[in-house]
Protein backbone atom coordinates (compact mmCIF):
# COMPACT_ATOMS: atom_id res chain seq x y z
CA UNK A 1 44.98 43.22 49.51
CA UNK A 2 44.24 44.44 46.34
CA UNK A 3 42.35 43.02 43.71
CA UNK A 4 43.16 42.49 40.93
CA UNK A 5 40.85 41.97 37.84
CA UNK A 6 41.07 39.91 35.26
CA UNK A 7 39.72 40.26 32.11
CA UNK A 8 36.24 38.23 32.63
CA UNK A 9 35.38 35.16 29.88
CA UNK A 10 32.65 35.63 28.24
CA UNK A 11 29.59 34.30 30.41
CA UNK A 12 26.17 33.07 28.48
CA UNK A 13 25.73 32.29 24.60
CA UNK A 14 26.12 35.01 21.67
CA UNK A 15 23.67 35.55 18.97
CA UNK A 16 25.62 33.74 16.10
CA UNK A 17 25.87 30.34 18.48
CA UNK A 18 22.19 30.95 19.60
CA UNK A 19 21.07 30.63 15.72
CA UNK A 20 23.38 28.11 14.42
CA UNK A 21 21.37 25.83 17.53
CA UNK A 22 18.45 26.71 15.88
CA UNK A 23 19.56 25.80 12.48
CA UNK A 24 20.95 22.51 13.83
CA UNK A 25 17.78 21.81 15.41
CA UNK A 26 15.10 22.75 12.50
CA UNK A 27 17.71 20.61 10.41
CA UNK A 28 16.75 18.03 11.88
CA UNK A 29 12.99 18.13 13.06
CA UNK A 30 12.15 18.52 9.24
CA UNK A 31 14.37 14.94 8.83
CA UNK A 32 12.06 13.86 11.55
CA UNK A 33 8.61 15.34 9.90
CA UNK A 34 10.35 13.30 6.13
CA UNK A 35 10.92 10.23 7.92
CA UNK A 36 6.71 10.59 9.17
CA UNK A 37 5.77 10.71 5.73
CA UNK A 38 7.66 8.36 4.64
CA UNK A 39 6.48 5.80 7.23
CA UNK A 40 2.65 7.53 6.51
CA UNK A 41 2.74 6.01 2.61
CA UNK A 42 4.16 2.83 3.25
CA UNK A 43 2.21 1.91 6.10
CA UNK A 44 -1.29 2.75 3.56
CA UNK A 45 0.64 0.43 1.18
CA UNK A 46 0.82 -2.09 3.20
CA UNK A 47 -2.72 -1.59 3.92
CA UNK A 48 -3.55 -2.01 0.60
CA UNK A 49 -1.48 -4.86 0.12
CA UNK A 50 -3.02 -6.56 3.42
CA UNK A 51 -6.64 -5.73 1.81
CA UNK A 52 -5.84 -7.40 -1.35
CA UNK A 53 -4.69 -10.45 0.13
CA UNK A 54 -7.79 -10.66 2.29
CA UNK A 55 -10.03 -10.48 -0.84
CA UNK A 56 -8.25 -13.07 -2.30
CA UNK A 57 -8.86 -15.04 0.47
CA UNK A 58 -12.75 -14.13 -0.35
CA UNK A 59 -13.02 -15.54 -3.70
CA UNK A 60 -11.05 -19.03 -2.68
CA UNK A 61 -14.25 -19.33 0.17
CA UNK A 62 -16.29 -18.90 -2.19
CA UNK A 63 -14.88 -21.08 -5.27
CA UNK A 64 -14.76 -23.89 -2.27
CA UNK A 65 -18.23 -22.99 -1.66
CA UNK A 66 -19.01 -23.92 -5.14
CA UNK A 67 -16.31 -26.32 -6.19
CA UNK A 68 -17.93 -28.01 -9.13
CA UNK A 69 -18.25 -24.39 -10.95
CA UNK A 70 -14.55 -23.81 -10.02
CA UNK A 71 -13.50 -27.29 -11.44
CA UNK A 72 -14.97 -26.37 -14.99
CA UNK A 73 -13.51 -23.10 -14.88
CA UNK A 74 -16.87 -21.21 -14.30
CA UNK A 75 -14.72 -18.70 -11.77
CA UNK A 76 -11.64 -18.09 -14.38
CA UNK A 77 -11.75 -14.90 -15.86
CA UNK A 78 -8.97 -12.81 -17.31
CA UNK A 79 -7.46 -9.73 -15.47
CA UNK A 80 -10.17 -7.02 -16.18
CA UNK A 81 -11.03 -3.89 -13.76
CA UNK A 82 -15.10 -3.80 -14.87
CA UNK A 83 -17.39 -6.10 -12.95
CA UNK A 84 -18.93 -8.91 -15.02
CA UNK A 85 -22.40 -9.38 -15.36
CA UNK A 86 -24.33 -11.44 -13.04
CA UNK A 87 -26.39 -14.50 -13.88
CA UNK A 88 -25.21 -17.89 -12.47
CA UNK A 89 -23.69 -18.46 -8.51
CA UNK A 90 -20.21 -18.09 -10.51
CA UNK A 91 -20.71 -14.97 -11.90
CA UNK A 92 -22.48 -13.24 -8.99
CA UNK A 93 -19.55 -14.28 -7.04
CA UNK A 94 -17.37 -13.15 -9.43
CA UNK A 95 -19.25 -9.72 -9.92
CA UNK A 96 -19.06 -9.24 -6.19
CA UNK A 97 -15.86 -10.18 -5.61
CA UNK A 98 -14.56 -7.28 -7.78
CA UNK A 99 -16.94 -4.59 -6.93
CA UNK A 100 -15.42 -5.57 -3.38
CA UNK A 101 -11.73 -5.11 -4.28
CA UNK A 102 -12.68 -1.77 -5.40
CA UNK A 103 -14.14 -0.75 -2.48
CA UNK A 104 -11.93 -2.31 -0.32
CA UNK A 105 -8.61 -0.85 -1.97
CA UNK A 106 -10.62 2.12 -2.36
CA UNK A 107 -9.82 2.40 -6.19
CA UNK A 108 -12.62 1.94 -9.17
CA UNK A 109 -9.45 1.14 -11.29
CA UNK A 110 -8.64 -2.10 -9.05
CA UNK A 111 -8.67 -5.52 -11.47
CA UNK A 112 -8.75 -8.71 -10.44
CA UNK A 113 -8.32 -12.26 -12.40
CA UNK A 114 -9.02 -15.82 -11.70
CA UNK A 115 -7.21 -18.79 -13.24
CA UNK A 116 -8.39 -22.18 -12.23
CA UNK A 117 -7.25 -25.72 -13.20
CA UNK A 118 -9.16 -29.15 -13.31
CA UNK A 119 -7.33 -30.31 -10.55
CA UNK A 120 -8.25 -27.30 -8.33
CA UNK A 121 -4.81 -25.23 -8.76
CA UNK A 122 -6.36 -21.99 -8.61
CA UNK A 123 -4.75 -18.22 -9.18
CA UNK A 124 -6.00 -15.07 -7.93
CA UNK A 125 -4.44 -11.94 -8.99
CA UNK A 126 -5.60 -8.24 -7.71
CA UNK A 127 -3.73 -5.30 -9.33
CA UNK A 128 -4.21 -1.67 -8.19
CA UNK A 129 -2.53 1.91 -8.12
CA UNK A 130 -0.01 2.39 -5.71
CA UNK A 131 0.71 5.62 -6.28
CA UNK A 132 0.71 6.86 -2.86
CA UNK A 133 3.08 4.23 -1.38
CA UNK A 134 5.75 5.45 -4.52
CA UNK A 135 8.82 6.08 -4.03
CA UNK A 136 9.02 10.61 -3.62
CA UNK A 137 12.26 12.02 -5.83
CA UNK A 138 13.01 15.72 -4.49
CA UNK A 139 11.13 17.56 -7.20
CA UNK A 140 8.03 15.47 -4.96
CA UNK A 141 6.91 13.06 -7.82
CA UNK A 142 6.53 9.48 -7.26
CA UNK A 143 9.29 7.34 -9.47
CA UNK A 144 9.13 3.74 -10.30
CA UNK A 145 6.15 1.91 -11.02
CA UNK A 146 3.00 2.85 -9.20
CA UNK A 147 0.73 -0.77 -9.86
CA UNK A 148 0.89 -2.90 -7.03
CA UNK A 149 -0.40 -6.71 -8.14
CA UNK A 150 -0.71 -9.59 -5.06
CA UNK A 151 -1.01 -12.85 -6.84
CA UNK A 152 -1.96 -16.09 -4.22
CA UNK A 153 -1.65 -19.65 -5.43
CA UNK A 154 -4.20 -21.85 -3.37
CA UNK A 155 -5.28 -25.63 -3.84
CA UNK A 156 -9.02 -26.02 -3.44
């Protein structure tokens, strides 16, 4: 018997299929690496918000620690970003209270204000840049508005 050959298929990969693999794949491990710092800004805005939120929390302790002050608006103060002078429990609490947004949001620019009512209906606003959590357009600039301001509502 006699064999007889065939013309053999091509066995193994060529070149041209070899780098359009490659291409597929670096396609999408820089999706991947996007998608990291995407999740990288808004997890440090969150952060931030989760900070602000906390020292909100900081001033109502401390208004309830002093409620009289609070009641005759003592605490209120409009939004402003440079630390009152001290003087009176109010004051120092206000004075410390924004020199610890600042360092807690990591930001000298961070303002706070304080709205209080009579009746104990008090507002606490914190406002900082956000820049970093921003949305990125493709020329790599952040678009949209880059001040972040929590605002909490508590009844003391």
């Amino acid at each position: 018997m006699n064999p007889t050959t065939r013309p053999s298929r091509q066995n193994g990969f060529s070149i041209l299929e070899a780098l359009i693999a490659v291409l597929v794949l670096s396609i999408g491990l820089l999706g991947v690496a996007a998608l990291q710092a995407s999740a990288l800004r808004n997890n440090q805005s969150a952060l931030e918000r989760s900070l602000a939120v906390m020292q909100s929390y900081s001033i109502f302790d401390a208004m309830r620690a002093n409620v009289a002050a609070m009641r005759t608006g003592n605490y209120n103060m409009g939004l402003t970003c440079t630390p009152p002078s001290g003087g009176t429990l109010a004051q120092n609490d206000r004075r410390q209270w924004l020199i610890d947004v600042q360092a807690a949001l990591n930001d000298s620019s961070a303002c706070g204000s304080i709205a209080c009512t009579p009746a104990g209906v008090c507002t606490v606003s914190v406002q900082w840049d956000d820049s970093r959590g921003g949305v990125l357009t493709s020329t790599g600039t952040t678009s949209g508005s880059t001040t972040e301001t929590v605002t909490t509502v508590s009844q003391l």
